[in-house]
N, C-alpha and C. Protein backbone atom coordinates (compact mmCIF):
# COMPACT_ATOMS: atom_id res chain seq x y z
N UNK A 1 6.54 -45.41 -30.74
CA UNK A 1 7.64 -45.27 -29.80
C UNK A 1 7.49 -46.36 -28.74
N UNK A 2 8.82 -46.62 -28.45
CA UNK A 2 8.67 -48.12 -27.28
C UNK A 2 8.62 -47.28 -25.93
N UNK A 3 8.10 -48.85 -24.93
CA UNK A 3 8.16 -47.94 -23.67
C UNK A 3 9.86 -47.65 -23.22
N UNK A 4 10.29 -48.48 -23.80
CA UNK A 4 11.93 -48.31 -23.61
C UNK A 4 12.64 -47.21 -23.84
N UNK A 5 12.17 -46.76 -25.19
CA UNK A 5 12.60 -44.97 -25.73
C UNK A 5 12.00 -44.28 -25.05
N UNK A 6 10.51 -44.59 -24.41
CA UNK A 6 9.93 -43.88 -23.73
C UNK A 6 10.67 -43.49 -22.23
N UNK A 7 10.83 -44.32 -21.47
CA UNK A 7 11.78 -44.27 -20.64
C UNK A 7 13.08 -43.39 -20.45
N UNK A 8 13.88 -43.64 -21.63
CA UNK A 8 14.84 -43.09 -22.09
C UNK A 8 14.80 -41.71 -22.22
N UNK A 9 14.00 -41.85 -23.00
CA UNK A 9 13.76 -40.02 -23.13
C UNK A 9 13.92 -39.15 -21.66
N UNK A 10 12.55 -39.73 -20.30
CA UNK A 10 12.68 -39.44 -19.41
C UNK A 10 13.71 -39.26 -18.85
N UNK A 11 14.17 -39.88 -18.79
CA UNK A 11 15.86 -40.55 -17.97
C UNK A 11 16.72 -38.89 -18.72
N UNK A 12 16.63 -38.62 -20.03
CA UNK A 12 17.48 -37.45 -20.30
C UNK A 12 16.79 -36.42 -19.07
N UNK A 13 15.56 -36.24 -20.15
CA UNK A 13 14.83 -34.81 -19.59
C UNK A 13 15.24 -34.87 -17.87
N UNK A 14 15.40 -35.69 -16.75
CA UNK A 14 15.40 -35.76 -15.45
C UNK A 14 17.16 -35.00 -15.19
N UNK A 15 17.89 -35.96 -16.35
CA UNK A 15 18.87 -35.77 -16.49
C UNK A 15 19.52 -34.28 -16.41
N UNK A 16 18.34 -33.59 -17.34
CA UNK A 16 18.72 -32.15 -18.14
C UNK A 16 18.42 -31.37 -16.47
N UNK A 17 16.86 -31.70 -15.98
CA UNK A 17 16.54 -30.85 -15.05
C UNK A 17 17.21 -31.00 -13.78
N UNK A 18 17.76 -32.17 -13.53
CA UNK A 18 18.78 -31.92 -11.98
C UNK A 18 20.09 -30.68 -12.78
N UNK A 19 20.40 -31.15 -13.77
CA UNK A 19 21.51 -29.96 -14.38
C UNK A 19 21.38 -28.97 -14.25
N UNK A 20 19.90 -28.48 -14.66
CA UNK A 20 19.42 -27.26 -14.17
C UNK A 20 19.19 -26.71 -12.75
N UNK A 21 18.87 -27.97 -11.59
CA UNK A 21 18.57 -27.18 -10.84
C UNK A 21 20.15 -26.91 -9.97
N UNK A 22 21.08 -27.70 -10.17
CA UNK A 22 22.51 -27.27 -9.66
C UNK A 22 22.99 -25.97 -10.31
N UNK A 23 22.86 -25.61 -11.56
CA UNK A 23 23.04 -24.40 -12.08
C UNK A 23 22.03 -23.18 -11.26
N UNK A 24 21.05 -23.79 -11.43
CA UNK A 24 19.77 -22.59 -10.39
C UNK A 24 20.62 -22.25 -8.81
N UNK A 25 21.28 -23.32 -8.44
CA UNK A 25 21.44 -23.40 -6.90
C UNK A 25 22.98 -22.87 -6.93
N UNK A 26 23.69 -22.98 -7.64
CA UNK A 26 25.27 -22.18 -7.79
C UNK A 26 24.42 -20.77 -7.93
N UNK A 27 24.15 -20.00 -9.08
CA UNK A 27 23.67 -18.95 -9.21
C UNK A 27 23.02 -17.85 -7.90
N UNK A 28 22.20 -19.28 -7.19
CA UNK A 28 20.98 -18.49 -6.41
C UNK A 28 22.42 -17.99 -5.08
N UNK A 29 23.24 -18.78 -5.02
CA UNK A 29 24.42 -18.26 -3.96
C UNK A 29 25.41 -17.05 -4.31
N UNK A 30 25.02 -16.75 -5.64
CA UNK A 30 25.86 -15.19 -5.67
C UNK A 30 24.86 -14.47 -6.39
N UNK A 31 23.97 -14.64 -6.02
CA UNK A 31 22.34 -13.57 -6.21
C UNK A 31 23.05 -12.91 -4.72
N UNK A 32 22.54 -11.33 -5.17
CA UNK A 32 21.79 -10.67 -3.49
C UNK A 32 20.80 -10.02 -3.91
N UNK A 33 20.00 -9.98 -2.92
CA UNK A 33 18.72 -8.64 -2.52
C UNK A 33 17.36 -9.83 -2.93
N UNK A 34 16.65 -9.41 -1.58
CA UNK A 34 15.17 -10.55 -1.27
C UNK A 34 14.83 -10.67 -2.71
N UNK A 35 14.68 -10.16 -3.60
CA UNK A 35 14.08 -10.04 -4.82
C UNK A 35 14.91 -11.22 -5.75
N UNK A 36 15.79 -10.99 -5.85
CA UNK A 36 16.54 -12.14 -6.42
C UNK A 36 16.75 -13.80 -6.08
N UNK A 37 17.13 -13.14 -4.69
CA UNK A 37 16.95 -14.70 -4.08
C UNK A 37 15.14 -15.09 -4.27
N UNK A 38 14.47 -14.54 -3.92
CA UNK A 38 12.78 -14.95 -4.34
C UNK A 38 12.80 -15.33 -5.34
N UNK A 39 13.10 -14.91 -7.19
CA UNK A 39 13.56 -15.41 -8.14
C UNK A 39 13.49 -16.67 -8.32
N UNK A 40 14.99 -17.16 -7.60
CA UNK A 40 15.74 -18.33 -7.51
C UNK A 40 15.13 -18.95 -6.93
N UNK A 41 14.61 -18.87 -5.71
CA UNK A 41 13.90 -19.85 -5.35
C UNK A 41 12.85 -20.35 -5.84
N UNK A 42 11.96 -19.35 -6.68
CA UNK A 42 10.65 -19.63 -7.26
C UNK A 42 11.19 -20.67 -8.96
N UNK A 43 12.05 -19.79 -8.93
CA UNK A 43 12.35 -21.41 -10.66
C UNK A 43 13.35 -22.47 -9.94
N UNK A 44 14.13 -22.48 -8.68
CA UNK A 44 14.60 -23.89 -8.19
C UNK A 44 12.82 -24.83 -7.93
N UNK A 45 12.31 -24.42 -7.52
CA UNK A 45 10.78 -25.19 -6.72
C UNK A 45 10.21 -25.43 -7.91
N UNK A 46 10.11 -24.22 -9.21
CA UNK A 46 9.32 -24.99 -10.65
C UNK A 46 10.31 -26.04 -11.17
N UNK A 47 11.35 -26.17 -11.01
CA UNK A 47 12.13 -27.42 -11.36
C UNK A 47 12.59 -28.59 -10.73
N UNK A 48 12.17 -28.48 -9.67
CA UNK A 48 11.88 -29.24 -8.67
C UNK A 48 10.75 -30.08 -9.04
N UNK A 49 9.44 -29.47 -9.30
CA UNK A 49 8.13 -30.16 -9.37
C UNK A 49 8.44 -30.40 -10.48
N UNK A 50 8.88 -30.12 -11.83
CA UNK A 50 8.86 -30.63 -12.41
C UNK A 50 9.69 -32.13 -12.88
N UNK A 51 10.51 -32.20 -12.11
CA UNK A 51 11.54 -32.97 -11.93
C UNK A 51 10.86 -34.17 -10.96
N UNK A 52 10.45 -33.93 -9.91
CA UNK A 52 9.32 -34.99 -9.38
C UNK A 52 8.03 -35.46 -10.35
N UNK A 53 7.48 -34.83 -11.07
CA UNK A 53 6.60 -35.46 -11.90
C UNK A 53 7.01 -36.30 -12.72
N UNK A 54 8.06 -35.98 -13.43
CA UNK A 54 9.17 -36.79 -14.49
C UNK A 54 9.73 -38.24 -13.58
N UNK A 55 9.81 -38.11 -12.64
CA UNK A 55 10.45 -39.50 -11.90
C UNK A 55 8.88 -40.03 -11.83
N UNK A 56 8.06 -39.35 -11.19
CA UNK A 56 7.04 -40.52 -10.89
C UNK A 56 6.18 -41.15 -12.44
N UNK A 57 6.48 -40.10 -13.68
CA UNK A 57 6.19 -40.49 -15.08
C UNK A 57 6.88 -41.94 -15.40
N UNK A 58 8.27 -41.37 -15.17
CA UNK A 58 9.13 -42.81 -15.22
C UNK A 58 8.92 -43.60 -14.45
N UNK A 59 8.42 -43.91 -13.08
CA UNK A 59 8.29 -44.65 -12.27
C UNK A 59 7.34 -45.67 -13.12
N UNK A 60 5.96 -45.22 -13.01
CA UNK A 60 4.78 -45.57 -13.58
C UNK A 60 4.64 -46.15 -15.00
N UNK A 61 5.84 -45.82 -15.40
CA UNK A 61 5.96 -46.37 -17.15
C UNK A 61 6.98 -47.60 -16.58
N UNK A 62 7.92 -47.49 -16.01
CA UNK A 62 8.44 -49.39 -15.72
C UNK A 62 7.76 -49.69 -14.61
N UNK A 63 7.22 -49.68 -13.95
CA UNK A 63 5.84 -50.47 -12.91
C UNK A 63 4.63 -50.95 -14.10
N UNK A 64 4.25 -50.39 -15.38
CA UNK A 64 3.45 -50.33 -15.52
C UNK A 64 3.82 -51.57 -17.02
């Protein structure tokens, strides 16, 4: 695999997870009760980090 596909790939997956976290963040606004919103917030923040690792993956693969 090139670093180019390699890249690419990233570029989706980052792609997929901001998708996700706008879907997380519409949702988390017609959640009620602490429990739910806690939920939402706890898989917006796991997709979050994961979404920061993926940029700095990609970062480090064209710097590199």
């Amino acid at each position: 695999m090139t670093a180019t596909h390699d890249v690419s790939d990233l570029d989706d997956q980052i792609a997929a997870i901001r998708a996700n976290i706008r879907d997380l963040i519409e949702q988390a606004s017609g959640a009620s009760g602490a429990a739910a919103e806690e939920f939402q917030a706890d898989r917006i923040n796991e997709q979050q980090a994961e979404l920061d690792r993926l940029i700095k993956e990609r970062d480090a693969r064209l710097a590199g």
